[in-house]
N, C-alpha and C. Protein backbone atom coordinates (compact mmCIF):
# COMPACT_ATOMS: atom_id res chain seq x y z
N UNK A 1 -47.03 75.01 -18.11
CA UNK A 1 -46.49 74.53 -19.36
C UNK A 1 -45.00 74.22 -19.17
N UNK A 2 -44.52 72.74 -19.46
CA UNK A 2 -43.23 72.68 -19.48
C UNK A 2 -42.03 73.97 -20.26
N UNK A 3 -41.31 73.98 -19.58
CA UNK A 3 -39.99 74.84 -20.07
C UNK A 3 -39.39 73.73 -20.94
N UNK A 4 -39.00 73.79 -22.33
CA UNK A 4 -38.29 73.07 -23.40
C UNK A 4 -37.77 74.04 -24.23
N UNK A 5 -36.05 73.66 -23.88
CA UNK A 5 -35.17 74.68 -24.75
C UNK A 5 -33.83 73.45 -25.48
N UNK A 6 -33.67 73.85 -26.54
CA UNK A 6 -32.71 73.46 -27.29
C UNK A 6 -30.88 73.10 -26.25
N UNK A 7 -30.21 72.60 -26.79
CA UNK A 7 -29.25 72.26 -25.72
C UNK A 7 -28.30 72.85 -25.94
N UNK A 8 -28.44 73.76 -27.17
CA UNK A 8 -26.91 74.72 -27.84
C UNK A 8 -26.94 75.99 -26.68
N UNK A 9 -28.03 76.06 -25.87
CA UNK A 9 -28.57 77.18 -24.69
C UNK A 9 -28.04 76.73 -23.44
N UNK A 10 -27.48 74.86 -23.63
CA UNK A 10 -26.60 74.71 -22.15
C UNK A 10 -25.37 75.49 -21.90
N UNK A 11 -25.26 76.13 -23.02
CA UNK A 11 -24.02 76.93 -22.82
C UNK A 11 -24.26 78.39 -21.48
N UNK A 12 -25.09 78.47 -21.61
CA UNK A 12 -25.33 79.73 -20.70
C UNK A 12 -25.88 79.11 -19.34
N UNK A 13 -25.13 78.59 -18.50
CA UNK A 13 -25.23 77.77 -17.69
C UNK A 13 -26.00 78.46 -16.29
N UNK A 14 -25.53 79.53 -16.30
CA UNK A 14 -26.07 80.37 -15.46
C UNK A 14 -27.26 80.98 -15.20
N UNK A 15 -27.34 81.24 -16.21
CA UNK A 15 -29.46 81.77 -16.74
C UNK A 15 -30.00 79.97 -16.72
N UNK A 16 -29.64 79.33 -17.12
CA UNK A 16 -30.12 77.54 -16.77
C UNK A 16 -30.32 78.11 -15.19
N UNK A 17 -29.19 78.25 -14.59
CA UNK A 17 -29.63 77.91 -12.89
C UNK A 17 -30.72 78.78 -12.57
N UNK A 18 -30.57 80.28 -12.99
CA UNK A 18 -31.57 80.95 -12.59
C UNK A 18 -33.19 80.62 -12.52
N UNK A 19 -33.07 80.40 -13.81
CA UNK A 19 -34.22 79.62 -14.26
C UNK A 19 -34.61 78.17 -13.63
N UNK A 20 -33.85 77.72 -13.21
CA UNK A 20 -34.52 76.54 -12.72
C UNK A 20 -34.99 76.81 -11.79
N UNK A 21 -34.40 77.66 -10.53
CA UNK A 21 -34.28 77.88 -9.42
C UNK A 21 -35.65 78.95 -9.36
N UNK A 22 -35.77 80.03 -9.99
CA UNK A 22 -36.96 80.89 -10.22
C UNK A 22 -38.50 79.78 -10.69
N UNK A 23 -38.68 79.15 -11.37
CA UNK A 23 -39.64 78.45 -12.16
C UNK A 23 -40.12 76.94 -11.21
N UNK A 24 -38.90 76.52 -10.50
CA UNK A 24 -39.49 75.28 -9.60
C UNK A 24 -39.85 74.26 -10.43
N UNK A 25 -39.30 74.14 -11.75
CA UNK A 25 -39.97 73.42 -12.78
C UNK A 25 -38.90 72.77 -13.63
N UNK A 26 -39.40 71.21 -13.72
CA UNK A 26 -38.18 70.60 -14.52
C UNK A 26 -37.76 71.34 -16.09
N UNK A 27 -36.78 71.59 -16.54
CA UNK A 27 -36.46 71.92 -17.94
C UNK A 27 -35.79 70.75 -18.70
N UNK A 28 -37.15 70.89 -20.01
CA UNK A 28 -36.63 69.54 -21.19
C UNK A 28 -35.84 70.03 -21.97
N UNK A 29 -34.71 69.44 -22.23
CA UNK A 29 -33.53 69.77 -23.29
C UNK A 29 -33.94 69.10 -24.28
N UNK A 30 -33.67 69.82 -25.43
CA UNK A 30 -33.92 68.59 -26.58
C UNK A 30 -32.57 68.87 -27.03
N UNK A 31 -32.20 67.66 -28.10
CA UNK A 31 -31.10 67.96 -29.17
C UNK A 31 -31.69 66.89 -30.57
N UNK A 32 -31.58 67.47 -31.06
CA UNK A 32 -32.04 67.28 -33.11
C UNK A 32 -33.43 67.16 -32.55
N UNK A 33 -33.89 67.98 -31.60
CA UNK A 33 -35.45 68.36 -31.89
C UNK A 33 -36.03 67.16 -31.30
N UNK A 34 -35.46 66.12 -30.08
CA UNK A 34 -35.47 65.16 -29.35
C UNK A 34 -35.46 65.36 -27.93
N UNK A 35 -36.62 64.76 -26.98
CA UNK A 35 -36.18 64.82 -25.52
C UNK A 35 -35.02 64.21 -25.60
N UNK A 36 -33.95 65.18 -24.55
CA UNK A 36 -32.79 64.45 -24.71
C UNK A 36 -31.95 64.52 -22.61
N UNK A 37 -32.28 65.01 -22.16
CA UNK A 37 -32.06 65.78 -20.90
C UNK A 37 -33.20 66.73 -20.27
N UNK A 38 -32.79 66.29 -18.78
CA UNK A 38 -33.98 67.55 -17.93
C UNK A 38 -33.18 68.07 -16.94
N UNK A 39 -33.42 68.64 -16.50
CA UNK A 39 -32.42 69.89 -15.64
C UNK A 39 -33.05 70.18 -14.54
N UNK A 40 -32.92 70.50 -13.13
CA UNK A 40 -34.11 71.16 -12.18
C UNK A 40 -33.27 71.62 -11.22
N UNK A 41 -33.80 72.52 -10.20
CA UNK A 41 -33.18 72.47 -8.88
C UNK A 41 -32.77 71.34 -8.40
N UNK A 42 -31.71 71.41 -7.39
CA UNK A 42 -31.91 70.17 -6.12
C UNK A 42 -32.92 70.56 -5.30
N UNK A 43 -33.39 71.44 -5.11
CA UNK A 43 -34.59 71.77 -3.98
C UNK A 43 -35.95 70.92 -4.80
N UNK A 44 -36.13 71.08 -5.63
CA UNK A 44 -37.51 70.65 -6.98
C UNK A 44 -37.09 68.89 -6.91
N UNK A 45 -35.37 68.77 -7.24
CA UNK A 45 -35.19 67.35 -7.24
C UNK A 45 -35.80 66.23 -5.47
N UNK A 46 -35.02 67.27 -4.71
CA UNK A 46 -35.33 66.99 -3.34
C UNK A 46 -37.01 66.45 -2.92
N UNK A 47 -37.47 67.52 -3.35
CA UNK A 47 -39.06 67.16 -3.52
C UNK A 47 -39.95 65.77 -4.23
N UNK A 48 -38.80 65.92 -5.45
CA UNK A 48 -39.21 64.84 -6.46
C UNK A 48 -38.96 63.40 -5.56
N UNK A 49 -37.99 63.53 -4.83
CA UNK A 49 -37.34 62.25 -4.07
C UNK A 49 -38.48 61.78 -2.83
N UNK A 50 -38.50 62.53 -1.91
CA UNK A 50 -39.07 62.32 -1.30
C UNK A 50 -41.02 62.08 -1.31
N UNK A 51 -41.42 62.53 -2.41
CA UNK A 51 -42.46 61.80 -3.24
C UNK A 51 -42.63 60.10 -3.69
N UNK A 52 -41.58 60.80 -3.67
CA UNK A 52 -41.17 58.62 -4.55
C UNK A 52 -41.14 57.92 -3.93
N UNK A 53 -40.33 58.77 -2.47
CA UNK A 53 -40.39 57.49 -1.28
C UNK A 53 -41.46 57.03 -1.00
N UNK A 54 -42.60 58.15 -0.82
CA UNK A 54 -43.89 57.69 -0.25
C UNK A 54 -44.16 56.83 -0.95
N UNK A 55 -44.62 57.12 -2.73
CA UNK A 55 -45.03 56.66 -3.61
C UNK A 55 -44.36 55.31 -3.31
N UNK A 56 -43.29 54.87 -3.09
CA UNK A 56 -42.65 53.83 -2.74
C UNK A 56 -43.11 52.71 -1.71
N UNK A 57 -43.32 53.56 -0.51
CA UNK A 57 -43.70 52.97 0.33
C UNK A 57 -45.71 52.44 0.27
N UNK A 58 -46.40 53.41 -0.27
CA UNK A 58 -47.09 52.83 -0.88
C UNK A 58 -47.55 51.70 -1.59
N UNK A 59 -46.98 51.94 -2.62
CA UNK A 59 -47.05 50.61 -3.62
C UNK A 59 -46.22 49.32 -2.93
N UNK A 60 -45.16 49.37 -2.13
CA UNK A 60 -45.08 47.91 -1.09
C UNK A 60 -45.87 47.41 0.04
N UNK A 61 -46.50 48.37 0.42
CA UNK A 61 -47.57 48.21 1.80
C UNK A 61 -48.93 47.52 1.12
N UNK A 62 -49.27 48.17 -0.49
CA UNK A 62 -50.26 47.36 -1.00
C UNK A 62 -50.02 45.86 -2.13
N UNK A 63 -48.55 46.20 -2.11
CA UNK A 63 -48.20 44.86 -2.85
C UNK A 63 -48.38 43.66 -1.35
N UNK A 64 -48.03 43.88 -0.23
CA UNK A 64 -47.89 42.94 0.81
C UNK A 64 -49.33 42.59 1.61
N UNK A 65 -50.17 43.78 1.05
CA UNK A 65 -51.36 43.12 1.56
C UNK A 65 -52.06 42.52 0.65
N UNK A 66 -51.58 42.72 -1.04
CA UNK A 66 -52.46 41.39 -1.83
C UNK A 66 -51.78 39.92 -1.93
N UNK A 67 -50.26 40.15 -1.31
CA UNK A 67 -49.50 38.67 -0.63
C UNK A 67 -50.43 38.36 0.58
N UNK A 68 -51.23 39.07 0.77
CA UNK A 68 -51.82 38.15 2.31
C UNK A 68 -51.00 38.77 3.80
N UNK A 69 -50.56 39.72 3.57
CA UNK A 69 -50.30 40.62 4.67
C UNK A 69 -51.16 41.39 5.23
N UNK A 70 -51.17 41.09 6.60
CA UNK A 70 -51.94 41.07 7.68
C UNK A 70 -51.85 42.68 8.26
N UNK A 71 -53.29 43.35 8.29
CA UNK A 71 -53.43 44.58 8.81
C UNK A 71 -53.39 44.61 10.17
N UNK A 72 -52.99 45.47 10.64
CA UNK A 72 -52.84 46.25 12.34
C UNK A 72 -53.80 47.60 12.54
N UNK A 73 -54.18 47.35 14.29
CA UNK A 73 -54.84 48.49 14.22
C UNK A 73 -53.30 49.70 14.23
N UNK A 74 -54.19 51.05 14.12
CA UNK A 74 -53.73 51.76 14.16
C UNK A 74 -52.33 51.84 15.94
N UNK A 75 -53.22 52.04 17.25
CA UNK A 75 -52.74 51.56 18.59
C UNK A 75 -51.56 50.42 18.75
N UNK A 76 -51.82 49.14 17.55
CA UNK A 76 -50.98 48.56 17.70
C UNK A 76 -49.46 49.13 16.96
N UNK A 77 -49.91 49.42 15.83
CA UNK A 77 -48.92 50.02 15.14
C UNK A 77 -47.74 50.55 15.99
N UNK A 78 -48.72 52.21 16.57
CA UNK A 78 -47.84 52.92 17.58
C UNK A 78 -46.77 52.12 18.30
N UNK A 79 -47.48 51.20 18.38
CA UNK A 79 -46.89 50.27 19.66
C UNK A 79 -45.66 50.05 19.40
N UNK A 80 -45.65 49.03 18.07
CA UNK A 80 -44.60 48.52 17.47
C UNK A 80 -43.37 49.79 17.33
N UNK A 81 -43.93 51.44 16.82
CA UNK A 81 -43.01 51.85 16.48
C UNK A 81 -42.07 52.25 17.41
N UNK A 82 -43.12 52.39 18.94
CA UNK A 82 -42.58 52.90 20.25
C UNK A 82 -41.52 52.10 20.74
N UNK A 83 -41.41 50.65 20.83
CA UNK A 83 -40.72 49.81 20.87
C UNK A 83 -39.92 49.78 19.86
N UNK A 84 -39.72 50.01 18.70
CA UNK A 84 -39.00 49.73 17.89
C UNK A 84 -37.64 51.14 17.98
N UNK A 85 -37.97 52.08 18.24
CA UNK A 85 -37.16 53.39 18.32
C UNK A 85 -37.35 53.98 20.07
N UNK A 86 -37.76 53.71 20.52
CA UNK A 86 -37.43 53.63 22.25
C UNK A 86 -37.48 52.68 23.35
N UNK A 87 -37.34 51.36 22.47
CA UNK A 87 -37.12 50.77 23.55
C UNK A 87 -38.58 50.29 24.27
């Protein structure tokens, strides 16, 4: 269940960190009873990032093969990357 606390509680900035840091879990701020802010670790954010990349890289690898981009075997791949980072 999301953590959602009021933002007059950003004042206690410290129990915020604890809490983020204990829970691994984004926290929704509201203000006038509105999503208004989210709060998390950088370790939780870190995670979040590197998700996205994939998610990223994903969704361009299948945008380029409904442009008509051309699949590789797997062997060739290697190939390319071996050459590409050693030469």
């Amino acid at each position: 269940m999301p953590l959602i606390i009021p933002i007059k509680d950003l004042r206690n900035t410290s129990e915020i960190s604890d809490m983020a840091h204990k829970v691994q879990e984004p926290i929704f701020i509201t203000k006038n009873g509105y999503s208004d802010l989210v709060v998390m670790s950088s370790e939780l954010y870190d995670r979040f990032i590197n998700t996205n990349r994939i998610d990223q890289a994903i969704f361009e690898s299948e945008k380029e093969m409904d442009e008509g981009g051309e699949s590789i075997g797997l062997d060739e791949a290697f190939e390319r990357l071996n050459k590409k980072y050693y030469g």
